[in-house]
Protein backbone atom coordinates (compact mmCIF):
# COMPACT_ATOMS: atom_id res chain seq x y z
CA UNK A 1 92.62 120.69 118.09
CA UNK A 2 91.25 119.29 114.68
CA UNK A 3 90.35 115.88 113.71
CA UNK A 4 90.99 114.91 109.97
CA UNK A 5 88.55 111.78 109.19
CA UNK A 6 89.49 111.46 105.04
CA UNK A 7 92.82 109.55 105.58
CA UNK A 8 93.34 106.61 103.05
CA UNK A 9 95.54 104.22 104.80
CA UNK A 10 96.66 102.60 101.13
CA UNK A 11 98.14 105.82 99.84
CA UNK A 12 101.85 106.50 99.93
CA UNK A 13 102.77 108.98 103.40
CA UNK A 14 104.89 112.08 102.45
CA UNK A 15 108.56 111.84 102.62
CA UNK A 16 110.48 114.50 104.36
CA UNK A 17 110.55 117.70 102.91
CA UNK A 18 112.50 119.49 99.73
CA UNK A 19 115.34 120.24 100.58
CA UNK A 20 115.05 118.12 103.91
CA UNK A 21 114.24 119.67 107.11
CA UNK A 22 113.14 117.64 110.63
CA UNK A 23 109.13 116.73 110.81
CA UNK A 24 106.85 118.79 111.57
CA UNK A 25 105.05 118.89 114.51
CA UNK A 26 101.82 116.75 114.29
CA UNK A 27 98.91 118.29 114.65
CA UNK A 28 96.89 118.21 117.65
CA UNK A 29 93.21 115.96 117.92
CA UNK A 30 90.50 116.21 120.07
CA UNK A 31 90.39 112.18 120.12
CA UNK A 32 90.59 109.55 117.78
CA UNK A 33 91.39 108.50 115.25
CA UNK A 34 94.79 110.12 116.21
CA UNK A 35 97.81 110.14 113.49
CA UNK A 36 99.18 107.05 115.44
CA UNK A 37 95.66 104.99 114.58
CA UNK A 38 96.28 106.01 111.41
CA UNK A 39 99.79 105.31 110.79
CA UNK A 40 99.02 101.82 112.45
CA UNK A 41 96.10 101.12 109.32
CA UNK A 42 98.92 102.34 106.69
CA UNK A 43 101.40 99.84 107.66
CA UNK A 44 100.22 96.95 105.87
CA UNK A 45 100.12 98.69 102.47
CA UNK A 46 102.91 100.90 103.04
CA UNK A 47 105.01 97.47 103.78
CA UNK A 48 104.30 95.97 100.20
CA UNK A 49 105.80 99.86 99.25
CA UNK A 50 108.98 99.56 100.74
CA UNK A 51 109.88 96.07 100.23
CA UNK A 52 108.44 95.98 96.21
CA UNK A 53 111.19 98.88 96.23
CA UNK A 54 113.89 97.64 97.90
CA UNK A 55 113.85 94.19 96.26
CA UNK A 56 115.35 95.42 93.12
CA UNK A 57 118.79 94.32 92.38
CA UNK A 58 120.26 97.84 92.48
CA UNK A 59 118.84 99.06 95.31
CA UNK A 60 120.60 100.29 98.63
CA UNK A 61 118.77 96.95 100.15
CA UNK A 62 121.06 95.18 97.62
CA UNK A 63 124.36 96.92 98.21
CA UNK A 64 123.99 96.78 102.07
CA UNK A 65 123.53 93.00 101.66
CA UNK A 66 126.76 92.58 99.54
CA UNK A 67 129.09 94.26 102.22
CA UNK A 68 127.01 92.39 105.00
CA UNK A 69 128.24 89.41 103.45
CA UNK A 70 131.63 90.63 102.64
CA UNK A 71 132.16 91.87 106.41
CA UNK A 72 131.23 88.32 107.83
CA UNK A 73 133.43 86.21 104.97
CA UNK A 74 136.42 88.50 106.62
CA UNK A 75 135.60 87.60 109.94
CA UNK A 76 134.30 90.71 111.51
CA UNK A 77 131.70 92.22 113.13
CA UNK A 78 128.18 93.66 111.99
CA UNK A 79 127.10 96.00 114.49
CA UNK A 80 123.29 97.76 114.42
CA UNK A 81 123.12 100.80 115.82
CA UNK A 82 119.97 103.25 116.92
CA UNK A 83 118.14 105.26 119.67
CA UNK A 84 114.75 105.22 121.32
CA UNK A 85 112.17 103.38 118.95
CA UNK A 86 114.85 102.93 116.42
CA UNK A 87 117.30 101.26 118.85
CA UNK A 88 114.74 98.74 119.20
CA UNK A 89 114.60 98.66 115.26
CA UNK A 90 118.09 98.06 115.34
CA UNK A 91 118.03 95.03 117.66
CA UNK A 92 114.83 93.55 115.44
CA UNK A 93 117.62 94.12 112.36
CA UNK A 94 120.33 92.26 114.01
CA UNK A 95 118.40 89.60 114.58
CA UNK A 96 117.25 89.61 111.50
CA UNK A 97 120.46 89.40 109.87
CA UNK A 98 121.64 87.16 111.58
CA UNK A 99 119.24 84.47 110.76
CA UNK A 100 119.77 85.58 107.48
CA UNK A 101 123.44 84.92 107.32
CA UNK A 102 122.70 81.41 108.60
CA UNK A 103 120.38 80.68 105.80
CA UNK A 104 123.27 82.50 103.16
CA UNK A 105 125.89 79.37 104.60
CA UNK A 106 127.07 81.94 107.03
CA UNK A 107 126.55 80.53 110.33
CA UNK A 108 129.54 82.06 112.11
CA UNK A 109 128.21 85.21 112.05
CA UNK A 110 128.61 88.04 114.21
CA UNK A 111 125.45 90.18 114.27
CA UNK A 112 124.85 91.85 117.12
CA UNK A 113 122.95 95.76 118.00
CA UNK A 114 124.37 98.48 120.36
CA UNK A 115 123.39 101.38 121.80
CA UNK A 116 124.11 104.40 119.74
CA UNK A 117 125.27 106.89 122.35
CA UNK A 118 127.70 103.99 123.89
CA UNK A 119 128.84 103.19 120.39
CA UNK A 120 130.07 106.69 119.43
CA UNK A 121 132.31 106.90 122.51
CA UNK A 122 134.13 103.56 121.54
CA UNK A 123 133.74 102.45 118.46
CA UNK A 124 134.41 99.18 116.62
CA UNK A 125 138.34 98.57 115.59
CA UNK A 126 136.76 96.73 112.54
CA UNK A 127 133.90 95.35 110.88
CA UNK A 128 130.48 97.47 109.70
CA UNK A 129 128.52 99.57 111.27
CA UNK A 130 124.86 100.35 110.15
CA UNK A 131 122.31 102.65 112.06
CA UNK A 132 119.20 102.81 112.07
CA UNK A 133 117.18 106.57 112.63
CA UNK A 134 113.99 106.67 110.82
CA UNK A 135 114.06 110.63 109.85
CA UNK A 136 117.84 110.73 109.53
CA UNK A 137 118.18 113.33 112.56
CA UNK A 138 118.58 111.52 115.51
CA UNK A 139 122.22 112.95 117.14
CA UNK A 140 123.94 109.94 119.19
CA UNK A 141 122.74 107.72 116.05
CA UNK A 142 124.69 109.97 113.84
CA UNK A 143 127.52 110.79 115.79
CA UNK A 144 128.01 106.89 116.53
CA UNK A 145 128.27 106.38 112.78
CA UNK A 146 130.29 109.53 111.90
CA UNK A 147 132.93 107.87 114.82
CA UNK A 148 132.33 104.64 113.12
CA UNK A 149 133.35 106.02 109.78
CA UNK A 150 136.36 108.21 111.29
CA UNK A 151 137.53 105.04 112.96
CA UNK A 152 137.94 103.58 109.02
CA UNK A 153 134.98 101.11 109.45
CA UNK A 154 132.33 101.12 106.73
CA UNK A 155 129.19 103.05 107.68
CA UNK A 156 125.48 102.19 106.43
CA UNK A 157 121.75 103.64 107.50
CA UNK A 158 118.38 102.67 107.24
CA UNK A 159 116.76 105.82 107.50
CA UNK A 160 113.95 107.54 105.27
CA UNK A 161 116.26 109.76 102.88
CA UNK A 162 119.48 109.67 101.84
CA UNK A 163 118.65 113.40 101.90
CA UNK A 164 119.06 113.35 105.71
CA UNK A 165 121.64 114.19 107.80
CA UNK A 166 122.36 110.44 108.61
CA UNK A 167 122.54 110.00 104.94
CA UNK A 168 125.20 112.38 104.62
CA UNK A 169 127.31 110.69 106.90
CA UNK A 170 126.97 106.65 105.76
CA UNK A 171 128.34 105.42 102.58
CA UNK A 172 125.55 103.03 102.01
CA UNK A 173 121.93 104.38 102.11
CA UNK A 174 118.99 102.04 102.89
CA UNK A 175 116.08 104.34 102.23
CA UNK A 176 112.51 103.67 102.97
CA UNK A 177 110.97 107.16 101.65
CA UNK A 178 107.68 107.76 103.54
CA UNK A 179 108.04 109.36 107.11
CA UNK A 180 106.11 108.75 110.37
CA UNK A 181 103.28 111.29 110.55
CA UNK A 182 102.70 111.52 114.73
CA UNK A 183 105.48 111.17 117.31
CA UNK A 184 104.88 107.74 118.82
CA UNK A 185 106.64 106.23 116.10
CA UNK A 186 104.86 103.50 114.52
CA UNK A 187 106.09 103.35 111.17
CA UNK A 188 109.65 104.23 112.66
CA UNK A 189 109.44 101.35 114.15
CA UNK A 190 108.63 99.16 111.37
CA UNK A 191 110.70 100.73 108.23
CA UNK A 192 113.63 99.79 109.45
CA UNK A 193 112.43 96.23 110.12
CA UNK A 194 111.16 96.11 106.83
CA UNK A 195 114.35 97.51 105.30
CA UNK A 196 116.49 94.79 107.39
CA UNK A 197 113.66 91.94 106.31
CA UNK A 198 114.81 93.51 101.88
CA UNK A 199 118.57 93.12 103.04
CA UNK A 200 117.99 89.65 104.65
CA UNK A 201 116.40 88.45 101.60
CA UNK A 202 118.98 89.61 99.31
CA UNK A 203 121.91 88.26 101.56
CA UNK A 204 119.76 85.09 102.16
CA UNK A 205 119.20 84.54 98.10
CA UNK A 206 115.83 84.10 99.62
CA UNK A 207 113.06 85.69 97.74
CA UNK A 208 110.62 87.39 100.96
CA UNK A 209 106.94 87.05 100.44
CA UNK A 210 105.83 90.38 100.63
CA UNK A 211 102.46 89.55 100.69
CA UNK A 212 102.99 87.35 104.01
CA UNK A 213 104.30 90.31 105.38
CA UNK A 214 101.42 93.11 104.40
CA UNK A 215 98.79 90.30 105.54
CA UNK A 216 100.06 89.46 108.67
CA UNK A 217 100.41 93.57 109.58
CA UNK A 218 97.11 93.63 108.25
CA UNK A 219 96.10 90.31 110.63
CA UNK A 220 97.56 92.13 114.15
CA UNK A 221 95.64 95.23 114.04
CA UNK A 222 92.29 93.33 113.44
CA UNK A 223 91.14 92.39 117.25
CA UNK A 224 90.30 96.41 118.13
CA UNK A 225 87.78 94.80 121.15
CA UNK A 226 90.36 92.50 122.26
CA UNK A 227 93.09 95.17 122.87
CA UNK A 228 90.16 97.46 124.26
CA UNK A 229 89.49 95.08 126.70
CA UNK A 230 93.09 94.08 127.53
CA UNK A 231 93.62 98.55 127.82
CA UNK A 232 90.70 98.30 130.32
CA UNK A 233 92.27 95.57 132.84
CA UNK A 234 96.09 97.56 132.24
CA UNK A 235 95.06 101.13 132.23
CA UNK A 236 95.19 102.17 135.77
CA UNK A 237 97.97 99.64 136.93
CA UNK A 238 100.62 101.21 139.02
CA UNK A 239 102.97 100.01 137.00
CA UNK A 240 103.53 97.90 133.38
CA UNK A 241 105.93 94.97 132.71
CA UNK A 242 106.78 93.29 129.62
CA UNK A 243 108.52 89.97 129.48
CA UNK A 244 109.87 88.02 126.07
CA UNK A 245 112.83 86.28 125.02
CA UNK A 246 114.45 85.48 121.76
CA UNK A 247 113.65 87.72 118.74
CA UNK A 248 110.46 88.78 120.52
CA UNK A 249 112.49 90.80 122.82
CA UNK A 250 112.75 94.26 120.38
CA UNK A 251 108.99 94.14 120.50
CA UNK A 252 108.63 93.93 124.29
CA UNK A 253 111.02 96.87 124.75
CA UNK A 254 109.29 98.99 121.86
CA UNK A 255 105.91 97.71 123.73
CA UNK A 256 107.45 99.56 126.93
CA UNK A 257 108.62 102.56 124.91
CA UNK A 258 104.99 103.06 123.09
CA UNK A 259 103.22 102.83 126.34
CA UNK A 260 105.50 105.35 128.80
CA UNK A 261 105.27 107.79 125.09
CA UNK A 262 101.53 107.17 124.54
CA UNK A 263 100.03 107.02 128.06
CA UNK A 264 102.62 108.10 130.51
CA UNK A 265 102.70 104.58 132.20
CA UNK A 266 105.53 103.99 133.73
CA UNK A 267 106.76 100.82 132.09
CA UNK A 268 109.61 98.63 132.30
CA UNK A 269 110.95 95.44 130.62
CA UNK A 270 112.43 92.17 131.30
CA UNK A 271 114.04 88.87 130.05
CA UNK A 272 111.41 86.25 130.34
CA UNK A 273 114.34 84.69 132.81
CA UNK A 274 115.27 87.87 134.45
CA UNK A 275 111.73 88.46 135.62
CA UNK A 276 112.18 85.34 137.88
CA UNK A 277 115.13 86.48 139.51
CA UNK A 278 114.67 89.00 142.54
CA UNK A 279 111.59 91.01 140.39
CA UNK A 280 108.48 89.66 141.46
CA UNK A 281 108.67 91.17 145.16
CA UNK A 282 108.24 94.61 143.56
CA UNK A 283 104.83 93.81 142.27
CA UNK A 284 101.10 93.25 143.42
CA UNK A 285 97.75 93.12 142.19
CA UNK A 286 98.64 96.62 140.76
CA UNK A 287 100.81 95.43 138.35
CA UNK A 288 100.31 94.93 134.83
CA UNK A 289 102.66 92.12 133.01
CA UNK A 290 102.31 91.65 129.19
CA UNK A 291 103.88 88.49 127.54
CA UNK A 292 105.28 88.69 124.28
CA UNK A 293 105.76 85.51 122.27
CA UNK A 294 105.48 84.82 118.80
CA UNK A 295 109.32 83.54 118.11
CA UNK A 296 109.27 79.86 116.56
CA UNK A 297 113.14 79.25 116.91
CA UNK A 298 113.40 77.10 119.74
CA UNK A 299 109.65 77.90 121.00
CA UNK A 300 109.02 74.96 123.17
CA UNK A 301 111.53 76.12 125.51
CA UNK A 302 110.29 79.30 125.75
CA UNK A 303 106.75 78.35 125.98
CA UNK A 304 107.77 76.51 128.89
CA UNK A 305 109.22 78.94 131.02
CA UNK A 306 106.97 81.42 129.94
CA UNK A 307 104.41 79.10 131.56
CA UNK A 308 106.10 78.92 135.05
CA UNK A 309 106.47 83.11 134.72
CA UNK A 310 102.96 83.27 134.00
CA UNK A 311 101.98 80.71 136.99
CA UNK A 312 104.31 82.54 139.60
CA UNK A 313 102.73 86.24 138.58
CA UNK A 314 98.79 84.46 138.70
CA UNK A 315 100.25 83.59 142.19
CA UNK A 316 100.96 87.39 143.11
CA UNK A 317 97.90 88.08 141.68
CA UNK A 318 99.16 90.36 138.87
CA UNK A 319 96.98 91.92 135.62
CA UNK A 320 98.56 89.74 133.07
CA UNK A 321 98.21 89.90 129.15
CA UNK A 322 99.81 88.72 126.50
CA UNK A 323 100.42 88.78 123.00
CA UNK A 324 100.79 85.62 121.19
CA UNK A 325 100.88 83.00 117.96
CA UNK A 326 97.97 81.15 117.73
CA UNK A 327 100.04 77.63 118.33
CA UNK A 328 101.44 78.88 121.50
CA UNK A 329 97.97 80.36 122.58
CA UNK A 330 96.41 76.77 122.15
CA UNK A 331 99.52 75.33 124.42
CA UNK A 332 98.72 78.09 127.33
CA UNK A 333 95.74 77.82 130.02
CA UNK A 334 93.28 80.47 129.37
CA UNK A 335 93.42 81.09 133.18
CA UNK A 336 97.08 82.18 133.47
CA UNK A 337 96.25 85.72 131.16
CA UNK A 338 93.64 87.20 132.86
CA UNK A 339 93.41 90.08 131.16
CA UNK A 340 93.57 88.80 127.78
CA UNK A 341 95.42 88.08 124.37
CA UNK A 342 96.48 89.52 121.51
CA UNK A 343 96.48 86.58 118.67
CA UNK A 344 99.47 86.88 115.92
CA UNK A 345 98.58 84.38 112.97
CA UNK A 346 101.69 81.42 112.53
CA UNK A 347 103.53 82.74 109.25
CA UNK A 348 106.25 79.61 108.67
CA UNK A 349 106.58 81.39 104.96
CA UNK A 350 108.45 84.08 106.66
CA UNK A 351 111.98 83.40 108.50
CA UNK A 352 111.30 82.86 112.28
CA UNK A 353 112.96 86.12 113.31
CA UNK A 354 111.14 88.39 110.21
CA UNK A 355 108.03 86.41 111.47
CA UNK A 356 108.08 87.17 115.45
CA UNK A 357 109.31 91.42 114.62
CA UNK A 358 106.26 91.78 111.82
CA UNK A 359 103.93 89.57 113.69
CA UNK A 360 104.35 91.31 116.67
CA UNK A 361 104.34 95.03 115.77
CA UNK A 362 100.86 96.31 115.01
CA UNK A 363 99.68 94.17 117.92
CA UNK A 364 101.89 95.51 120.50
CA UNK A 365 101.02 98.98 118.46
CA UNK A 366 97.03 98.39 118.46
CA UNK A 367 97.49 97.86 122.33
CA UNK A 368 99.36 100.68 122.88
CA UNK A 369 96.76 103.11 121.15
CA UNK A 370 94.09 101.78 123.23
CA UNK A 371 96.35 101.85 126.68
CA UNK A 372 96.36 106.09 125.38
CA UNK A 373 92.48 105.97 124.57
CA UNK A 374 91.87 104.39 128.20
CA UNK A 375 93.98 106.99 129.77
CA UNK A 376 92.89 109.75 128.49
CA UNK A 377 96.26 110.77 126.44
CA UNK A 378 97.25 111.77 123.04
CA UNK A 379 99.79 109.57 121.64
CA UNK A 380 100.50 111.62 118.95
CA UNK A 381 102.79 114.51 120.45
CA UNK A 382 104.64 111.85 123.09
CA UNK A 383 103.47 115.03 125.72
CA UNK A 384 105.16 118.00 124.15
CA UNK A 385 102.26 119.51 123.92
CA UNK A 386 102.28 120.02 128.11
CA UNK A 387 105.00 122.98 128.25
CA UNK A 388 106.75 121.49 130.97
CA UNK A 389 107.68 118.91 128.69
CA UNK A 390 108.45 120.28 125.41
CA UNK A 391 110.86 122.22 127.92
CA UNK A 392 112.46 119.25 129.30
CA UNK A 393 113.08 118.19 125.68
CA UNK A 394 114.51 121.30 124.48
CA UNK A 395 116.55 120.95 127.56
CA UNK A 396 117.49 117.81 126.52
CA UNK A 397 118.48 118.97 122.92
CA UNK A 398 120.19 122.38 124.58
């Protein structure tokens, strides 16, 4: 195992490689900083990177835009497609675009994500269909477009080269150039958000303020002692939940994701309202529950409910956390998080939806690393360094 301590997390990551070829395998480390610490400090600069790129007029940002807003003028459907990390991408990008469409004059549009595997056994009699797959490799993502594309519909990607085998298969190519250096996908996550926040701008006629964007990345990884002590009170929970609602809900499923790759604790989420019906009897004073909300559109609602979720699981006596804007932090009792908050600075420069997925990503991210640190794991190889389970995923792959 080797530690490398000379990364500068302002320089440009490597794209794939020449002519392209899958990742490598990240190198092992005895502890931190691991490559996902790392990739979490790049994100703010590598942020004003992708978006300085892809707001130029001729970029794929651009063209994706144009036949976003030609699909919805014909009345049809924009579907966003992706896997794992990037399937939670994909539903940050929908809901993205949509908002963006609003803000174009588009209001009866029809944005919505889907599961790629599900979406390459049936897919859409009309309308676009982009994926998301951050190295370009990912199977289901690729066969759901190349049944998209068979079917007649138009085809688009947001992946990191159009040299990938996802770019071979779309006819519009979103491409955000530098690639993920561990396995817990960090920047996976947040290319493709950044990619759909460039083609929301463009569709929107909306310039996006890039430096908004960098400083609120920059603003969520800040409170290291805050998400150590939050790790401490989740770390050996018998279980994890994560609640949100709105366009805080791709966070709180990547948040699950991150955690059962990074940790190995088992982790499930839930619809702020779902979580009230039949769920609580499953859980104790063993129990972690993280709250994610940081969505402006429509917040008061939210904030209310998310009070009464928070009061019935202080009742059961769970480990509860949450990460939060610092309006709806100052609206919440101290006494109903127990275990602490994560603070995400209010951005009303940004969209609401571009806002809540950015705002929310190196938090849920910082947390994560220090859940791993806690436990005693190594987020970088999601476990395939364990035999068993670089097995199971070559079993997987067979």
């Amino acid at each position: 195992m080797t530690n490398e301590p000379d990364f500068d997390p302002t320089a440009p990551l490597a794209g794939p490689p020449d002519p392209w070829d899958y990742a490598p395998t990240p190198s092992l480390r005895s502890g931190p900083p691991f490559h996902m610490t790392e990739m979490i400090a790049a994100e703010p600069a590598l942020a004003r990177r992708v978006l300085d790129r892809l707001a130029a007029p001729a970029s794929g940002a651009a063209e994706l835009a144009d036949a976003v807003r030609a699909t919805i003028e014909a009345g049809e459907p924009v579907v966003v497609t992706g896997c794992g990390t990037s399937e939670h991408g994909a539903f940050a990008a929908a809901e993205v675009l949509r908002e963006a469409a609003v803000a174009a004059g588009l209001p009866d549009a029809m944005v919505s994500s889907e599961q790629a595997f599900e979406l390459s056994l049936a897919p859409p009699s009309r309308g676009l269909v982009i994926g998301v797959t951050h190295e370009g490799s990912t199977g289901a993502t690729n066969a759901a477009l190349a049944a998209a594309r068979a079917a007649g519909r138009q085809t688009a990607v947001l992946t990191v080269s159009r040299r990938s085998p996802a770019g071979a298969v779309a006819t519009i190519v979103v491409e955000t150039g530098e690639l993920d250096q561990g396995w817990c996908h960090v920047v996976g996550y947040l290319s493709p958000i950044l990619a759909a926040a460039a083609v929301g701008a463009h569709l929107s006629g909306h310039p996006l303020d890039i430096g908004a964007v960098s400083g609120l990345l920059a603003e969520g990884a800040l409170d290291e002692r805050g998400a150590e002590s939050i790790a401490a009170r989740l770390a050996d929970s018998a279980h994890l939940l994560v609640i949100a609602s709105g366009a805080d809900r791709p966070a709180g499923r990547e948040l699950v994701l991150k955690v059962e790759e990074a940790s190995w604790l088992p982790s499930a989420f839930r619809d702020l309202e779902t979580f009230l019906h039949g769920h609580l009897p499953a859980t104790g004073p063993a129990t972690g529950l993280v709250l994610v909300l940081t969505d402006r559109d429509r917040r008061q609602k939210r904030v209310d409910r998310a009070r009464q979720a928070l009061a019935a699981a202080r009742v059961v006596g769970l480990r509860t956390a949450a990460i939060v804007t610092a309006d709806v932090d100052a609206t919440l009792d101290a006494a109903l998080t127990p275990a602490g908050r994560l603070i995400v600075p209010e951005t009303p420069g940004l969209p609401a939806a571009v806002a809540a997925v950015v705002g929310s990503a190196t938090p849920l991210q910082l947390l994560t690393e220090r859940i791993a640190r806690a436990r005693g794991t190594n987020p970088d190889p999601i476990r395939r360094d364990d035999p068993r389970y670089l097995a199971a995923a070559d079993a997987a792959d067979a």
